[in-house]
Every structure is written in C-alpha cells, then in structure tokens.
N, C-alpha and C. Protein backbone atom coordinates (compact mmCIF):
# COMPACT_ATOMS: atom_id res chain seq x y z
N UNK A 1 0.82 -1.20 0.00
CA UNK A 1 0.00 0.00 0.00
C UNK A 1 0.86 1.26 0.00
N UNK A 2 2.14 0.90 0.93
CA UNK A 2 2.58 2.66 0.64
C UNK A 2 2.99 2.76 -0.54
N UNK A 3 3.87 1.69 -1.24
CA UNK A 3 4.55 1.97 -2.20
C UNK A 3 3.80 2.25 -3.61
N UNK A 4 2.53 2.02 -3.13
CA UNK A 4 1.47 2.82 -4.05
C UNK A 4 1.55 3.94 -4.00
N UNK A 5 1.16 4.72 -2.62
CA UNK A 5 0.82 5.71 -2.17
C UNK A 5 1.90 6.46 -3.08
N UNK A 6 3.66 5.73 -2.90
CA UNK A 6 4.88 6.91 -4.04
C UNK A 6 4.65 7.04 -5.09
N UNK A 7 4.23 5.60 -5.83
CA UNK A 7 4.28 6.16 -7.16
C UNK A 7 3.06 7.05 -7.59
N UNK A 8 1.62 7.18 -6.74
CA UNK A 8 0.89 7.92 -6.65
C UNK A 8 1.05 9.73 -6.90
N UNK A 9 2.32 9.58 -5.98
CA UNK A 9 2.43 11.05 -5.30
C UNK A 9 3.76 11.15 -7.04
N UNK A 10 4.46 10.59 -7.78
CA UNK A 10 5.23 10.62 -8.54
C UNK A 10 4.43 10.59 -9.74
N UNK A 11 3.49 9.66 -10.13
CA UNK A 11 2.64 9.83 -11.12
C UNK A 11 1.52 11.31 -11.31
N UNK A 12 1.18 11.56 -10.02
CA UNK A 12 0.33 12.94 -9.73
C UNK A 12 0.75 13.63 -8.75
N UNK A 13 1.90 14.65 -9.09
CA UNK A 13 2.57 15.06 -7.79
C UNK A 13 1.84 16.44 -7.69
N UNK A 14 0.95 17.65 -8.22
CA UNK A 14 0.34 18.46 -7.84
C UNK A 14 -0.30 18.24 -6.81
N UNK A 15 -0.75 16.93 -6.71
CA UNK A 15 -1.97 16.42 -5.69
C UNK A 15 -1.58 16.56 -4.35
N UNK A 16 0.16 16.95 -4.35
CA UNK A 16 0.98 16.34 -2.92
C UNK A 16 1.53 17.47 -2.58
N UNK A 17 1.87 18.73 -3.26
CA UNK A 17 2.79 19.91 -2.99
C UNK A 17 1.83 20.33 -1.76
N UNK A 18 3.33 20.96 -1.04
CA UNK A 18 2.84 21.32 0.45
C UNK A 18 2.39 20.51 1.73
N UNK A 19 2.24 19.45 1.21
CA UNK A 19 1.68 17.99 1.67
C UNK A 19 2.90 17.53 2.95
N UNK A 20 3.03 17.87 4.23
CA UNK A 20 4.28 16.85 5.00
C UNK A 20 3.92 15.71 4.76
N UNK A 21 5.30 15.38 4.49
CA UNK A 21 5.35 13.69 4.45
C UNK A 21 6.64 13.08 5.12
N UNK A 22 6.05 12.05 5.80
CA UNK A 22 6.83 10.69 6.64
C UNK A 22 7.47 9.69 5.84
N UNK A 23 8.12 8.90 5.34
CA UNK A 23 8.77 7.96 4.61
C UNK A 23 9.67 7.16 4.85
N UNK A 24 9.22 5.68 5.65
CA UNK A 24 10.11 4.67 5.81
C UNK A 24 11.38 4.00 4.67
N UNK A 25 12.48 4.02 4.70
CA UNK A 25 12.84 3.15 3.55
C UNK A 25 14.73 2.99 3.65
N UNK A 26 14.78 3.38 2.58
CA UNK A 26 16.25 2.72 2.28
C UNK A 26 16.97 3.97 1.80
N UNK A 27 17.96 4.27 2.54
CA UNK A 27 18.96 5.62 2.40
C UNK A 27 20.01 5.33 0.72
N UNK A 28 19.83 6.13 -0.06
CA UNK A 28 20.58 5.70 -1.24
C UNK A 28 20.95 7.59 -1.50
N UNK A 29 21.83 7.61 -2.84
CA UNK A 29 22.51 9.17 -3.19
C UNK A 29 23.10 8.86 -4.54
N UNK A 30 23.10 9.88 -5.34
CA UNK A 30 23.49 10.44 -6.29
C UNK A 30 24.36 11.24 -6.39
N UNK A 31 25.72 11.05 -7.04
CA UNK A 31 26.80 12.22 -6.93
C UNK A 31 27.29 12.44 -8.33
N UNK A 32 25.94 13.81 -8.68
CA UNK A 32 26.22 14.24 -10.29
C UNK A 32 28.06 15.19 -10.60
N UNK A 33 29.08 14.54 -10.48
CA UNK A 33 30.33 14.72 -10.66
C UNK A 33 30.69 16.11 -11.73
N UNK A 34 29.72 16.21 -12.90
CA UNK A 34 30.01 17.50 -13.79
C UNK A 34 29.38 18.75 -13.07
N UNK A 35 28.28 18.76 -12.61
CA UNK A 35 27.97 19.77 -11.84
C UNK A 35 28.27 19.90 -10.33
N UNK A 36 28.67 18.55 -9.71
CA UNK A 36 29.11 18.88 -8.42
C UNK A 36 27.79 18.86 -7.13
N UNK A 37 26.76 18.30 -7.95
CA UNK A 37 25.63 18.25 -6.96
C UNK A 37 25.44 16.72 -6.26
N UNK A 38 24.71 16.21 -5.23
CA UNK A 38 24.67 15.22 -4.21
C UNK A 38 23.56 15.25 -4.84
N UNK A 39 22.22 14.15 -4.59
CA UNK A 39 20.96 14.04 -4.66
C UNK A 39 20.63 13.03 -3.87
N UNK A 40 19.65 12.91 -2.70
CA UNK A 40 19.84 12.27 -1.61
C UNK A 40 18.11 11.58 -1.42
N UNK A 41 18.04 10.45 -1.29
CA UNK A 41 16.67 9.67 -1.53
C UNK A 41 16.42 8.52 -0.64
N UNK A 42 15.44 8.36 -0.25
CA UNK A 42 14.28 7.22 0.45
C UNK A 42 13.76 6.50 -0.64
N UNK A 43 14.44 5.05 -0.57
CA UNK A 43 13.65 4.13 -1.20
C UNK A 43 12.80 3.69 -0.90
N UNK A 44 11.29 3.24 -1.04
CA UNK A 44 10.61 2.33 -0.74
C UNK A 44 10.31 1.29 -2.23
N UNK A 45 10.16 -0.34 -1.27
CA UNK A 45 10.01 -1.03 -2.19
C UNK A 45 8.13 -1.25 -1.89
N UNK A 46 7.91 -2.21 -2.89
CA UNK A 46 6.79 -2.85 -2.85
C UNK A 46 6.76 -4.10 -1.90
N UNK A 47 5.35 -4.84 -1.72
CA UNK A 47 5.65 -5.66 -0.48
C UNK A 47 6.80 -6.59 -1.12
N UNK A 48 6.22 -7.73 -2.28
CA UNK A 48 7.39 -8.56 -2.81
C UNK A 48 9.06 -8.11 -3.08
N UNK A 49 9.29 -7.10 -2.71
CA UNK A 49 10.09 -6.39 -3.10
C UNK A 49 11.03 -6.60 -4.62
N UNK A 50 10.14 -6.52 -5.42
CA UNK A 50 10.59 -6.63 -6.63
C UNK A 50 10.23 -5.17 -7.62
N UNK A 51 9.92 -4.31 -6.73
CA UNK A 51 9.91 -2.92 -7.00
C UNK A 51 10.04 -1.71 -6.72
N UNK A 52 10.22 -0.52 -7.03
CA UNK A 52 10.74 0.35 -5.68
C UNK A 52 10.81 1.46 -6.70
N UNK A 53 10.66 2.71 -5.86
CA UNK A 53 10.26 3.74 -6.29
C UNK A 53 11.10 5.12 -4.93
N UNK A 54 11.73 5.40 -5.45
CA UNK A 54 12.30 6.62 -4.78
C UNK A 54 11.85 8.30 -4.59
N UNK A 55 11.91 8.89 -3.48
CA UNK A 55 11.66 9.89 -3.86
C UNK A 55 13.06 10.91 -2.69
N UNK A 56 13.11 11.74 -3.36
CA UNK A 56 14.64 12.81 -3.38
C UNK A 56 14.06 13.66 -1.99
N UNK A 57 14.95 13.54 -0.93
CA UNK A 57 14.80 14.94 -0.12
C UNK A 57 16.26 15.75 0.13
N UNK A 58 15.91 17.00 0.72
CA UNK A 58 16.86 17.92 0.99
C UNK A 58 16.68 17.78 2.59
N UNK A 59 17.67 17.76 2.88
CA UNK A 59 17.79 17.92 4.88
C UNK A 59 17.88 19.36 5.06
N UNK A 60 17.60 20.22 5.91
CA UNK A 60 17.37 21.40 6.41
C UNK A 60 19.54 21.83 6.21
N UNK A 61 19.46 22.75 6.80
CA UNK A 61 20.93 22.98 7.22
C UNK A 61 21.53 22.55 8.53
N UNK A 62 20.96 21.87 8.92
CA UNK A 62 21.30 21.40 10.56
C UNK A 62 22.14 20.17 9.94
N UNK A 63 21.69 19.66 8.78
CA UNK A 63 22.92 18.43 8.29
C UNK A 63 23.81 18.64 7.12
N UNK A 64 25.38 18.17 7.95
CA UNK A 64 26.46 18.32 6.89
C UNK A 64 26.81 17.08 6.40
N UNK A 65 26.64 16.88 5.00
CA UNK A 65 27.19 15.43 4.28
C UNK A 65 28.96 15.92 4.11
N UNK A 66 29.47 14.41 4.66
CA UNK A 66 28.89 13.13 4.47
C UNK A 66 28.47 12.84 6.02
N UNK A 67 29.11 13.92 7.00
CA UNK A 67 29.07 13.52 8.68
C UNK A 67 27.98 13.17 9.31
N UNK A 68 26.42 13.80 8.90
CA UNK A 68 25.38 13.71 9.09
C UNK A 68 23.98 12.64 8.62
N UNK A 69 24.80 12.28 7.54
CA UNK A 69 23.75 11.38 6.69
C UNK A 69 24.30 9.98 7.14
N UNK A 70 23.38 8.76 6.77
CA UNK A 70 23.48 7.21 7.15
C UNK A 70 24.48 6.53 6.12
N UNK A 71 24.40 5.51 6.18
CA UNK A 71 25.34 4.96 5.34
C UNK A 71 24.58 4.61 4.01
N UNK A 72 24.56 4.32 2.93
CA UNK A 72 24.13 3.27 1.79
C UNK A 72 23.49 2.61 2.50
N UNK A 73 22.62 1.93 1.92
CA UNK A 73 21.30 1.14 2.06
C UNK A 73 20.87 1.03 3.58
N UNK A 74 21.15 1.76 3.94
CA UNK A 74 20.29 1.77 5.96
C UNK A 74 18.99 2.76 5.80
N UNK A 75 18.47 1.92 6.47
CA UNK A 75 17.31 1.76 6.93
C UNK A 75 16.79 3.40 7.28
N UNK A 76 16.38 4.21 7.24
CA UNK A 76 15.93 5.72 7.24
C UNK A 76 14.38 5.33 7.36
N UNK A 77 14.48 6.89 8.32
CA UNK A 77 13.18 7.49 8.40
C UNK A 77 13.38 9.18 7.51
N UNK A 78 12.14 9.68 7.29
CA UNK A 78 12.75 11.07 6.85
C UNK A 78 11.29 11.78 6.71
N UNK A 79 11.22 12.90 7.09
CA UNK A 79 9.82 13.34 6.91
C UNK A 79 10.45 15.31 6.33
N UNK A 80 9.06 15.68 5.33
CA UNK A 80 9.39 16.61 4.72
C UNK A 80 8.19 17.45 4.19
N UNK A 81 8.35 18.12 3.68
CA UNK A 81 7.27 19.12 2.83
C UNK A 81 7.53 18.86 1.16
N UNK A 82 6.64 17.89 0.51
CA UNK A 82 6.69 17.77 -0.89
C UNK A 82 6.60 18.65 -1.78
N UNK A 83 7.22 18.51 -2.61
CA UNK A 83 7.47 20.14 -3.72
C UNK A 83 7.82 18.95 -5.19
N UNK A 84 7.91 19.86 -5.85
CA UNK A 84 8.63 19.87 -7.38
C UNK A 84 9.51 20.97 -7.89
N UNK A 85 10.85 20.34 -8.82
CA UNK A 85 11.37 21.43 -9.09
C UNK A 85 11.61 20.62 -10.94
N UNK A 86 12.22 21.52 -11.45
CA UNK A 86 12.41 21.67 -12.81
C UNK A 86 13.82 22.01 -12.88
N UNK A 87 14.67 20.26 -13.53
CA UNK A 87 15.86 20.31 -13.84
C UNK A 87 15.92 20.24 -14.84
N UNK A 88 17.12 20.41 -16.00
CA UNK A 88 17.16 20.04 -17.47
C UNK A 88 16.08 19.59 -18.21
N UNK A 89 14.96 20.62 -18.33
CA UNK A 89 13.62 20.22 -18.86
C UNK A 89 13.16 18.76 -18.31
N UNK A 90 13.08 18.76 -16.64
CA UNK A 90 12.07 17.48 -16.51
C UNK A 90 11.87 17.75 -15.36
N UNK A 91 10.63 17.14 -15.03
CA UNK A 91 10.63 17.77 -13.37
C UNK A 91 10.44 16.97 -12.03
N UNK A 92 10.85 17.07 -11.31
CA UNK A 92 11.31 15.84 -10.27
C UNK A 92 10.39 16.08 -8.60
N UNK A 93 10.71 15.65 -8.26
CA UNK A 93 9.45 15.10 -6.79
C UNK A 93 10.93 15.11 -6.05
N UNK A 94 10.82 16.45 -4.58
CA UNK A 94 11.40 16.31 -3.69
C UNK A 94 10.58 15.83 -2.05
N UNK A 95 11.02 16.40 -1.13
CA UNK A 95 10.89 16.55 0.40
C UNK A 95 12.11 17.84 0.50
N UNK A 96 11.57 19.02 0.83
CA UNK A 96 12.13 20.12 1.10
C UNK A 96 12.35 20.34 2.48
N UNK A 97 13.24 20.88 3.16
CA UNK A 97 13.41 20.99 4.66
C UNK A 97 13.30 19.61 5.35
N UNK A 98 13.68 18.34 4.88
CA UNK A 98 13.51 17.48 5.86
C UNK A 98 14.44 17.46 6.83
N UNK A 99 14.30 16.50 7.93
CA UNK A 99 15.20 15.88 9.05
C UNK A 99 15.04 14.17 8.77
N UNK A 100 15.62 13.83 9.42
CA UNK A 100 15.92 12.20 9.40
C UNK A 100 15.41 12.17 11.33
N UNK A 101 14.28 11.23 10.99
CA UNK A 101 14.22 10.94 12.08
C UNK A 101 14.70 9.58 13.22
C-alpha cells in the first residue's frame, strides 16, 4: 500500500505539494560529478520487493554530508514538505526541509 501511495504522489505530484510527508525506507545518493551536486533519496520497495520507487529529499541545514547522513542502504526514516522542481527540462518530486528521524 505505501509503495502505491509513491508512485501515486510521482505519477500525480500536484496532488501532494505542500503535503508533509513521513517515509520509511532505504537511504541511497546520487553524486552528479560535472555539476558537483549530491541528490539524496528514500527508497521504498513494494511488499514482494521486486519494486521500488524513490523519492529525493533535501535535509534542512542542521545536516552536513557526508558527517550527518546514514550509510548506503540503511534503513531511514525522513519526513518533509513535498514540492517539485524543474531540472534540465524534466521535473522531479522532492521533500524540502527534511530531518531524518
């Protein structure tokens, strides 16, 4: 059921802006090397876990990577305020201001 609920909020993300959200899952990151940016995400899978669907948050400024964040694939909590932004003509599903709880 939740992992409905993501691709829900990813398939129709107007429906979710402004929306806090809670999100059990799996700590994973992105390190775009030409521009120099991190991109930092909560996996959740489906129950069989043969599927999974991510969605990107930003931690407030209270956290400094790498000292502050979990390791690769551990276990995270993370709760946030859902938004969208517009990268290289496409537009992506964050959590703005989160914490890791």
């Amino acid at each position: 059921m939740v992992y409905s609920e993501v691709y829900n909020m990813m398939a129709s993300p107007e429906q979710y802006i402004g929306k806090t959200v809670k999100m059990d899952g799996i700590f994973t990151y992105y390190h775009d090397e030409a521009k120099g940016n991190y991109y930092f995400a909560c996996i959740i899978q489906d129950a069989p876990a043969c599927c999974a669907q991510g969605i990107e948050f930003v931690l407030t400024d209270d956290y400094t990577y790498p000292d502050d964040y979990p390791d690769v694939d551990a276990e995270i909590c993370v709760v946030g305020v859902f938004d969208t932004y517009e990268e290289n003509g496409n537009t992506y599903c964050t959590l703005r201001e989160a914490s890791l709880l």
